[in-house]
N, C-alpha and C. Protein backbone atom coordinates (compact mmCIF):
# COMPACT_ATOMS: atom_id res chain seq x y z
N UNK A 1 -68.34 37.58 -100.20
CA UNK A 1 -68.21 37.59 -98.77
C UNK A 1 -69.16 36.55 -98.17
N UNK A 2 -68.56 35.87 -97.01
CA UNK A 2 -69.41 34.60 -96.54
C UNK A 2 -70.25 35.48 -95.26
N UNK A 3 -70.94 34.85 -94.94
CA UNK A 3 -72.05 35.54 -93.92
C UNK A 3 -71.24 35.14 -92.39
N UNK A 4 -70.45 34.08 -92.42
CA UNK A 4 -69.54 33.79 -91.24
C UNK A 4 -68.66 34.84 -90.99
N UNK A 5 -67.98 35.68 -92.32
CA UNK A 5 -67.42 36.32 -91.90
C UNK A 5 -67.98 37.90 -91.62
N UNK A 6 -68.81 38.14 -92.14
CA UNK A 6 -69.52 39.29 -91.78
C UNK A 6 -70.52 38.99 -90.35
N UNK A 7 -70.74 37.88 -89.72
CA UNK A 7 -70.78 38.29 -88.06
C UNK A 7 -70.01 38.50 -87.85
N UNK A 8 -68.23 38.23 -87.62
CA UNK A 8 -67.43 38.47 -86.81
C UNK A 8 -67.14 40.06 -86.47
N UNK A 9 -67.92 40.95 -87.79
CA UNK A 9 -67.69 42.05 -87.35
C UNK A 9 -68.56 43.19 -86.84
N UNK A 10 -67.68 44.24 -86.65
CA UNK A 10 -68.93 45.02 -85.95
C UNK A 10 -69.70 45.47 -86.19
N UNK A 11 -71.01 46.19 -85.88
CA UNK A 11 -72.24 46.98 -86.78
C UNK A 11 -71.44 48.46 -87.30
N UNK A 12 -70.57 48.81 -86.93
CA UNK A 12 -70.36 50.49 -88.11
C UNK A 12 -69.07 49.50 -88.91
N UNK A 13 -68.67 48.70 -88.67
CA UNK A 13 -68.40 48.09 -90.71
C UNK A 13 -68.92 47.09 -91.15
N UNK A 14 -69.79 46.76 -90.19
CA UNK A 14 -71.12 46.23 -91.19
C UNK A 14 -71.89 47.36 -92.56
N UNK A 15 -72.17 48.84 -91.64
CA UNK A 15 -72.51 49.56 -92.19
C UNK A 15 -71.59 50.25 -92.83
N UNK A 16 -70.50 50.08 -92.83
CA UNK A 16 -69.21 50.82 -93.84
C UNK A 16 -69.49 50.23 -95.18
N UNK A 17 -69.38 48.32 -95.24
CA UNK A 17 -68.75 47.33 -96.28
C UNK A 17 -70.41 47.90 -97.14
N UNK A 18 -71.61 48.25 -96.39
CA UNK A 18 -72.93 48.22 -97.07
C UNK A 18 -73.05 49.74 -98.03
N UNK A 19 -72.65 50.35 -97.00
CA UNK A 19 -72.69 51.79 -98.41
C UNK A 19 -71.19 51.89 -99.50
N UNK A 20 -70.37 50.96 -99.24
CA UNK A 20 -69.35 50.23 -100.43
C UNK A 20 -70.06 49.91 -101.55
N UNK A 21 -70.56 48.56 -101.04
CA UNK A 21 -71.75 47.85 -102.24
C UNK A 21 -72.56 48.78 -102.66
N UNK A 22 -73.21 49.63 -102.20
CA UNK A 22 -74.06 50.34 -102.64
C UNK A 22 -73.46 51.30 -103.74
N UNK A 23 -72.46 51.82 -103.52
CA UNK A 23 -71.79 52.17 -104.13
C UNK A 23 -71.05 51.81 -105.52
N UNK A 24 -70.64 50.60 -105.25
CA UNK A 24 -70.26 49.62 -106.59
C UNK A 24 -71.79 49.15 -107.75
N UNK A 25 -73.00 48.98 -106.79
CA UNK A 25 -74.40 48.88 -107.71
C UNK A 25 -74.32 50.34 -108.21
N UNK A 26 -74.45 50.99 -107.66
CA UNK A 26 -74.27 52.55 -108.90
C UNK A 26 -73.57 52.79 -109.85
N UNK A 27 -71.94 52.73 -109.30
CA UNK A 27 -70.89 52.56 -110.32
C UNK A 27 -71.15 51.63 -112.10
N UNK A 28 -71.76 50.47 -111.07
CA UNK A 28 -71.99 49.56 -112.28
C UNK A 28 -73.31 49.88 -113.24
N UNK A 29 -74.18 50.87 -112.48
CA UNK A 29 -75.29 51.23 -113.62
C UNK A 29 -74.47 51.93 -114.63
N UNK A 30 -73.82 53.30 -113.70
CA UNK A 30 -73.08 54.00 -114.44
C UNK A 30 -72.21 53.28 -115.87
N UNK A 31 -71.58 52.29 -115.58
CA UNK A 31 -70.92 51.95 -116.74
C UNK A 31 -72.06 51.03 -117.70
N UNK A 32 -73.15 50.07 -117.34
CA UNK A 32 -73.65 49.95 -118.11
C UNK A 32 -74.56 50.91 -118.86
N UNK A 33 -74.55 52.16 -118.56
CA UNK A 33 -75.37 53.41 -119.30
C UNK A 33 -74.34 53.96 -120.35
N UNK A 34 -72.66 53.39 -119.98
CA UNK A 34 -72.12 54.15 -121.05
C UNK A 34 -71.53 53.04 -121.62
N UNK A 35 -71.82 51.99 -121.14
CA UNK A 35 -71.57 50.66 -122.39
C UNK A 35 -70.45 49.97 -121.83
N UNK A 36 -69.64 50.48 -120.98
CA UNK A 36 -68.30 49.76 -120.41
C UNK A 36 -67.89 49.16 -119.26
N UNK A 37 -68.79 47.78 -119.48
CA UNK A 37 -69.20 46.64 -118.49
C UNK A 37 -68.19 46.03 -118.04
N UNK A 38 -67.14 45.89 -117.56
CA UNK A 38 -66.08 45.09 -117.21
C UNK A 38 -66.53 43.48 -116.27
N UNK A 39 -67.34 43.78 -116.03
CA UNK A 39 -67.62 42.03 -114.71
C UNK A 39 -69.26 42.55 -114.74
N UNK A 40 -69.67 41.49 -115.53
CA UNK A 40 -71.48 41.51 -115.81
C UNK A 40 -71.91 41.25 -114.14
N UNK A 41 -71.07 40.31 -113.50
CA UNK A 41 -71.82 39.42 -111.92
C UNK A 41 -71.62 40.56 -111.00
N UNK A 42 -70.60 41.67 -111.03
CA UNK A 42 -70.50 42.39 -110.45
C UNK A 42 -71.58 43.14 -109.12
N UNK A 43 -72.49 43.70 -110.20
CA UNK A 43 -73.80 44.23 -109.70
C UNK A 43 -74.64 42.92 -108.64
N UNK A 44 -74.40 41.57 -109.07
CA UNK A 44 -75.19 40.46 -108.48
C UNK A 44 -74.36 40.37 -107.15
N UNK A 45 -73.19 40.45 -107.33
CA UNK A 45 -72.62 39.79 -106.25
C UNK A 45 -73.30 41.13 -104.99
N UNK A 46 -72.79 42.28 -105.38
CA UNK A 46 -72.72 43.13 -104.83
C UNK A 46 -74.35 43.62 -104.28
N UNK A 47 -75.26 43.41 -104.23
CA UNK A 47 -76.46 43.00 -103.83
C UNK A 47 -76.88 41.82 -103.32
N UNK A 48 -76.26 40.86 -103.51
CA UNK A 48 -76.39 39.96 -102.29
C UNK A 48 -75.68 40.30 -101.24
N UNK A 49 -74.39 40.98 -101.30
CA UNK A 49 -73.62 41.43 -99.66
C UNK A 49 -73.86 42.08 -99.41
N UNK A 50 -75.33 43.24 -99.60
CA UNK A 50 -75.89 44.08 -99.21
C UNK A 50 -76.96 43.34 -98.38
N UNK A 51 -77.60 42.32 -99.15
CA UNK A 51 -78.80 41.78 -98.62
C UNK A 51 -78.10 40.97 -97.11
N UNK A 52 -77.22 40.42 -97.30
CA UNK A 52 -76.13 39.46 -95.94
C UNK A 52 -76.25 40.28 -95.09
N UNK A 53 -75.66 41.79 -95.42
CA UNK A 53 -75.13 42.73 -94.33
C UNK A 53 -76.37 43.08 -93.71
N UNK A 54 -77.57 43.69 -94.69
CA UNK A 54 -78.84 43.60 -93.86
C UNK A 54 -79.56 42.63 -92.74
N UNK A 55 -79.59 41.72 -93.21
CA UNK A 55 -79.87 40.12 -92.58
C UNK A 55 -79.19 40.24 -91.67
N UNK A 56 -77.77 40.05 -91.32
CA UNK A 56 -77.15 40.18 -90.14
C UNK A 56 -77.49 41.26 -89.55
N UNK A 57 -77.46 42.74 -89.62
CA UNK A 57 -77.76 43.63 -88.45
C UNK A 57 -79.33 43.51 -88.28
N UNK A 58 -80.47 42.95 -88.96
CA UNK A 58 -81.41 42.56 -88.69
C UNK A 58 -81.52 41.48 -87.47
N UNK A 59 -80.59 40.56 -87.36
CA UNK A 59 -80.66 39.35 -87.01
C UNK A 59 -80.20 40.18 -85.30
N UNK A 60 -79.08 41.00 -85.35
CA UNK A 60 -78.21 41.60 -84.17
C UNK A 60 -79.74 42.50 -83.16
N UNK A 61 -80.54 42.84 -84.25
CA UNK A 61 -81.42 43.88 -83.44
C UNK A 61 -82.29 43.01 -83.15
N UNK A 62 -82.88 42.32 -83.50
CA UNK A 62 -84.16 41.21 -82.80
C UNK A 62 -83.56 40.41 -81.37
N UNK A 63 -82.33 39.81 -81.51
CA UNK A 63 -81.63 38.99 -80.54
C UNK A 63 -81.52 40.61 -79.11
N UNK A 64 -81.26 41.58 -79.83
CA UNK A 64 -80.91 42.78 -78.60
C UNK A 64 -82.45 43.29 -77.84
N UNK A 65 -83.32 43.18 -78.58
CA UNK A 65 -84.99 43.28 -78.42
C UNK A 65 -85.22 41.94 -77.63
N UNK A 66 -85.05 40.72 -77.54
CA UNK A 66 -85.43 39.73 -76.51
C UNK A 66 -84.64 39.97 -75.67
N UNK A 67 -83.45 40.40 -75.77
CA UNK A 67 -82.90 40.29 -74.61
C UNK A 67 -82.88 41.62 -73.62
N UNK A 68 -83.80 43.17 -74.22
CA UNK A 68 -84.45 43.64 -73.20
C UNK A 68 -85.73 43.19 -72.70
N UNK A 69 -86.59 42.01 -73.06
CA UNK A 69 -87.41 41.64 -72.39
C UNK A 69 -87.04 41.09 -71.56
């Protein structure tokens, strides 16, 4: 997922697509604990679009904080 396209959307599926990923990093411990790894990058990818999705609603709450000053 590109970070262009995760502004266009809103903060509750910002926070939907993030407990997904979170979800898929578990899944994928799970199978590497029982040996049946299907996509090694899996876990990588899927922690960086956690880290994006953070960054962006990070980015949404600082810009909403200057602009109640």
């Amino acid at each position: 997922m590109k970070a262009n396209e995760l502004r266009d959307k809103d903060n509750e599926t910002l926070v939907k697509q993030m407990k997904e990923r979170e979800n898929d990093v578990s899944s994928f411990r799970m199978q590497v604990a029982t040996g049946v790894v299907e996509n090694v990058r899996a876990a990588r990818t899927a922690r960086r679009d956690i880290a994006r999705i953070k960054t962006i609603l990070r980015e949404r709450d600082i810009a909403e904080a200057k602009g109640k000053n």
